[in-house]
N, C-alpha and C. Protein backbone atom coordinates (compact mmCIF):
# COMPACT_ATOMS: atom_id res chain seq x y z
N UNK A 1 0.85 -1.17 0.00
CA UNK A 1 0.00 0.00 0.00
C UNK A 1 0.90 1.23 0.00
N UNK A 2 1.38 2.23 -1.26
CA UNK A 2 1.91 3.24 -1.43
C UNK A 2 0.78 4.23 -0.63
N UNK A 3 -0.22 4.77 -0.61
CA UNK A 3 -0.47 5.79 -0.29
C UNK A 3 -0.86 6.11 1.11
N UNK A 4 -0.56 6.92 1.94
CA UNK A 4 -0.52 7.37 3.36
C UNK A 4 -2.20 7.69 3.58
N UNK A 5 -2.41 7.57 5.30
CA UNK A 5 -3.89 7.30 5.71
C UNK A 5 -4.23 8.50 5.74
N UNK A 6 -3.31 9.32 5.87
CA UNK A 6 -3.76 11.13 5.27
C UNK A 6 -4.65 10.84 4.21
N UNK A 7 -4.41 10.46 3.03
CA UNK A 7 -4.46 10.58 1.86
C UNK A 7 -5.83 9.43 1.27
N UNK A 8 -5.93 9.04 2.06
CA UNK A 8 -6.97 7.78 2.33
C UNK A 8 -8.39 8.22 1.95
N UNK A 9 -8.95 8.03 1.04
CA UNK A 9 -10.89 7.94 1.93
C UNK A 9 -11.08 7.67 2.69
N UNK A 10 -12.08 7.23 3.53
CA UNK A 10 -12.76 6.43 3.96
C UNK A 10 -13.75 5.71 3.41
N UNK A 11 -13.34 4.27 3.64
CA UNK A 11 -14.49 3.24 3.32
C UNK A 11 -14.91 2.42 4.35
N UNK A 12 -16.74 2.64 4.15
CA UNK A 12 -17.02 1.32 5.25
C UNK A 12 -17.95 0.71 4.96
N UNK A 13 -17.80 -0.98 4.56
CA UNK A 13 -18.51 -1.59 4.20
C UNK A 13 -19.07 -2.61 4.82
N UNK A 14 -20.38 -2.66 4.60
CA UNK A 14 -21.02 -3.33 5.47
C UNK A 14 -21.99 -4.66 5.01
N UNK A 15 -21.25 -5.73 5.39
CA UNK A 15 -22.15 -7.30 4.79
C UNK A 15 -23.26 -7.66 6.20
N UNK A 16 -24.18 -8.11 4.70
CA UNK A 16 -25.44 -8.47 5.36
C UNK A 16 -24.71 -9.79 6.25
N UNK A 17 -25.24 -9.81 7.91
CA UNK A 17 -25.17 -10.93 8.88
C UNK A 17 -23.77 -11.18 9.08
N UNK A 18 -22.63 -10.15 8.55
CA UNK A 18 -21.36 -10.58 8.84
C UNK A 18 -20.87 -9.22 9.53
N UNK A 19 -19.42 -9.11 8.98
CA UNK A 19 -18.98 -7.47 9.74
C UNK A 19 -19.22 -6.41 8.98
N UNK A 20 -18.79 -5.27 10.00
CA UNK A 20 -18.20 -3.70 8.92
C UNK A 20 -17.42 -3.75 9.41
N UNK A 21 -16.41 -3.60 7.53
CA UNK A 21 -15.33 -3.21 7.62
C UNK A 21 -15.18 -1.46 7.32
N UNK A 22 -14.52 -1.10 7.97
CA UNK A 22 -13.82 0.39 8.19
C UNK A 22 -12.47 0.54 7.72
N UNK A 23 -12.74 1.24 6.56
CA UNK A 23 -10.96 1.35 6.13
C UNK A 23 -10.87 2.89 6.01
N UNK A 24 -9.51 3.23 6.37
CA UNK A 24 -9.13 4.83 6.34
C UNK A 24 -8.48 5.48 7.79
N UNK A 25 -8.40 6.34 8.04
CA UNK A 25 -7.99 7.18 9.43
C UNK A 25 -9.14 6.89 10.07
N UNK A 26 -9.02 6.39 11.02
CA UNK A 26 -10.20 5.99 11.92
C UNK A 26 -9.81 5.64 13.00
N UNK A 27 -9.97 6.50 14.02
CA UNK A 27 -9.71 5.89 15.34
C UNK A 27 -11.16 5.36 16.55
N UNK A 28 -11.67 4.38 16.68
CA UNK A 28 -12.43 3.85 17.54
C UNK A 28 -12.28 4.39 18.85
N UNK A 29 -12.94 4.83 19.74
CA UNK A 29 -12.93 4.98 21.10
C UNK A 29 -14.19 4.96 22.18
N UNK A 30 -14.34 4.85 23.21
CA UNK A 30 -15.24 4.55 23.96
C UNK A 30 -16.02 5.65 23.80
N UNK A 31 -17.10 5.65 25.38
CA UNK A 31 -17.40 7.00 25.11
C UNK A 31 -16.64 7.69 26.23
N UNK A 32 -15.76 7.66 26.82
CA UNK A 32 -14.88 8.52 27.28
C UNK A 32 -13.65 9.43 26.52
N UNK A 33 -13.51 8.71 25.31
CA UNK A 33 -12.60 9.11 24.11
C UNK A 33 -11.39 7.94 24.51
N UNK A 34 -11.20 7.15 25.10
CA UNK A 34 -10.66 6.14 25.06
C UNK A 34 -10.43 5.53 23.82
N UNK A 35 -9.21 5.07 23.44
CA UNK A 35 -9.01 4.46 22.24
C UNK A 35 -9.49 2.99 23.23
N UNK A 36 -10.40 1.91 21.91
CA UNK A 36 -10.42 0.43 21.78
C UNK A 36 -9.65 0.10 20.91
N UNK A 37 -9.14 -1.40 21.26
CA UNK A 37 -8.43 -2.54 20.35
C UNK A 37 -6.61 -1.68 20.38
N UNK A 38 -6.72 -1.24 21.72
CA UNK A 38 -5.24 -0.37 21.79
C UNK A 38 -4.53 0.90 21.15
N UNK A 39 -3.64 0.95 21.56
CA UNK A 39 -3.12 2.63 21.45
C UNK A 39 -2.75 2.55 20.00
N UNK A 40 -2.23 1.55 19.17
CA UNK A 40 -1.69 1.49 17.83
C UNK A 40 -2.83 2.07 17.07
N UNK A 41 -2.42 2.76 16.57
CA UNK A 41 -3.64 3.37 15.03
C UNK A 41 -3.44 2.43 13.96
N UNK A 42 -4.41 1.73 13.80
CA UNK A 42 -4.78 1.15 12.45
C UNK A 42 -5.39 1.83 11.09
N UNK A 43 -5.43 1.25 10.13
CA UNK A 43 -5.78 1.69 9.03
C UNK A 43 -7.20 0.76 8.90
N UNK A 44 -7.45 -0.51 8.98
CA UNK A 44 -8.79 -0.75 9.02
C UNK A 44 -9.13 -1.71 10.26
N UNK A 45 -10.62 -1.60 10.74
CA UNK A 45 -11.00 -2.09 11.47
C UNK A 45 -11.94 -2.81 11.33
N UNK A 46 -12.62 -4.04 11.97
CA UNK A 46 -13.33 -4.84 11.44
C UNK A 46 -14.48 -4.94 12.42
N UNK A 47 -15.50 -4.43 12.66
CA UNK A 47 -16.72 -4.34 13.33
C UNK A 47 -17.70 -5.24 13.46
N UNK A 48 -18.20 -5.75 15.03
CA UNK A 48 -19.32 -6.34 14.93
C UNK A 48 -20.67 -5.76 13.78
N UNK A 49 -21.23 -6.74 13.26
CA UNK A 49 -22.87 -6.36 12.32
C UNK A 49 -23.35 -7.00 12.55
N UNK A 50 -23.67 -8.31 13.62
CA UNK A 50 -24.46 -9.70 13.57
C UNK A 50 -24.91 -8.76 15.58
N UNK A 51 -23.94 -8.83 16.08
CA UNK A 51 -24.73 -8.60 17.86
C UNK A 51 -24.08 -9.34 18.14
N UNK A 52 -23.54 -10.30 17.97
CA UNK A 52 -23.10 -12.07 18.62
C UNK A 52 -21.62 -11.87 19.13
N UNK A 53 -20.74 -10.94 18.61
CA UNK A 53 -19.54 -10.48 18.96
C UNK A 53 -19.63 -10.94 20.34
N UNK A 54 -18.24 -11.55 21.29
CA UNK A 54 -18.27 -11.35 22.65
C UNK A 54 -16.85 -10.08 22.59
N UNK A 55 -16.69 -9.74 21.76
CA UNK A 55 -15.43 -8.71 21.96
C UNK A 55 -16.12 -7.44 20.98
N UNK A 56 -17.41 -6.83 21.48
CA UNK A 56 -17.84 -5.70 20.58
C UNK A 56 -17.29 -4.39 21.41
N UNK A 57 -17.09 -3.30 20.12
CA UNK A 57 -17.62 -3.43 18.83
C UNK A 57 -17.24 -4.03 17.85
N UNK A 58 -15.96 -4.97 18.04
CA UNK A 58 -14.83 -5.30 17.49
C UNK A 58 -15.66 -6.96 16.95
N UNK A 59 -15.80 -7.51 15.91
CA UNK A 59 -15.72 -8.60 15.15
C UNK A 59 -15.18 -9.94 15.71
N UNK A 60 -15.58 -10.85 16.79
CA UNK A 60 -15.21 -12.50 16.97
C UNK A 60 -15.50 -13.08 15.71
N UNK A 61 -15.87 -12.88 14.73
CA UNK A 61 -16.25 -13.89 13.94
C UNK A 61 -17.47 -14.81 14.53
N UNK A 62 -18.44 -14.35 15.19
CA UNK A 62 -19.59 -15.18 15.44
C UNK A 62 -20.67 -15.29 14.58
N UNK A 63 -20.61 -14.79 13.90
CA UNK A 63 -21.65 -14.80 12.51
C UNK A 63 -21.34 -15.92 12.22
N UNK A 64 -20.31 -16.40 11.75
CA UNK A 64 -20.02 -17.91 11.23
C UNK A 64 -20.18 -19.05 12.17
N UNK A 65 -20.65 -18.97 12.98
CA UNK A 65 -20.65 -19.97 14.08
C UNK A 65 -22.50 -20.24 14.11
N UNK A 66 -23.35 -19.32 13.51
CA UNK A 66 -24.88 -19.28 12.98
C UNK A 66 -25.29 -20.35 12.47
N UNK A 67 -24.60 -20.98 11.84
CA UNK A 67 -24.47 -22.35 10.32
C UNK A 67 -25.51 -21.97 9.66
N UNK A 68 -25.72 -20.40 9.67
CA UNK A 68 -26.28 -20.43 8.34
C UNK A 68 -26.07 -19.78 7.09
N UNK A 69 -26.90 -19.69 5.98
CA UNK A 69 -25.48 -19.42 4.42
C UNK A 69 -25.73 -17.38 4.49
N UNK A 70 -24.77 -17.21 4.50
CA UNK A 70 -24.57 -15.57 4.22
C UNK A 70 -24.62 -15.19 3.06
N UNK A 71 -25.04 -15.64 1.83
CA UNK A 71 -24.91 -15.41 0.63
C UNK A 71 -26.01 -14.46 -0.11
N UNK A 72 -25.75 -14.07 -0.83
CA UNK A 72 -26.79 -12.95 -0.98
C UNK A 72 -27.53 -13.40 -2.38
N UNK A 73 -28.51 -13.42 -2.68
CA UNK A 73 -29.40 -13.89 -3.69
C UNK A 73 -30.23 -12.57 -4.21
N UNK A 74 -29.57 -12.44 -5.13
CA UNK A 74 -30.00 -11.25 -6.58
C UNK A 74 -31.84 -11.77 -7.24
């Protein structure tokens, strides 16, 4: 990745019954202004979208643990 998170959009995309992903300068924090998922600044973050997270707002991957199909039908 040549280009700096200055320079970044922001993108955040969001799948049906799975995560949002957050890409760009983005810093997460409580509501105290606390940074989550630690002091390191990331470039993307991967967000609960299902509820099932035990580490929200942050993404366990529990959507997949549902057994059911995430696929999207046009």
């Amino acid at each position: 990745m040549s280009a700096s998170c200055e320079t970044c959009p922001l993108k955040i995309c969001c799948n049906p019954k799975g995560p949002i992903i957050v890409e760009g300068d983005v810093n997460i924090v409580d509501k105290y202004g606390r940074p989550l998922g630690g002091d390191k600044r990331k470039k993307m973050h991967v967000l609960c979208g299902c509820g099932q997270s035990l580490n929200k707002p942050f993404c366990d991957g529990a959507h997949n643990r549902d057994g059911e199909d995430d696929d999207i039908e046009d």
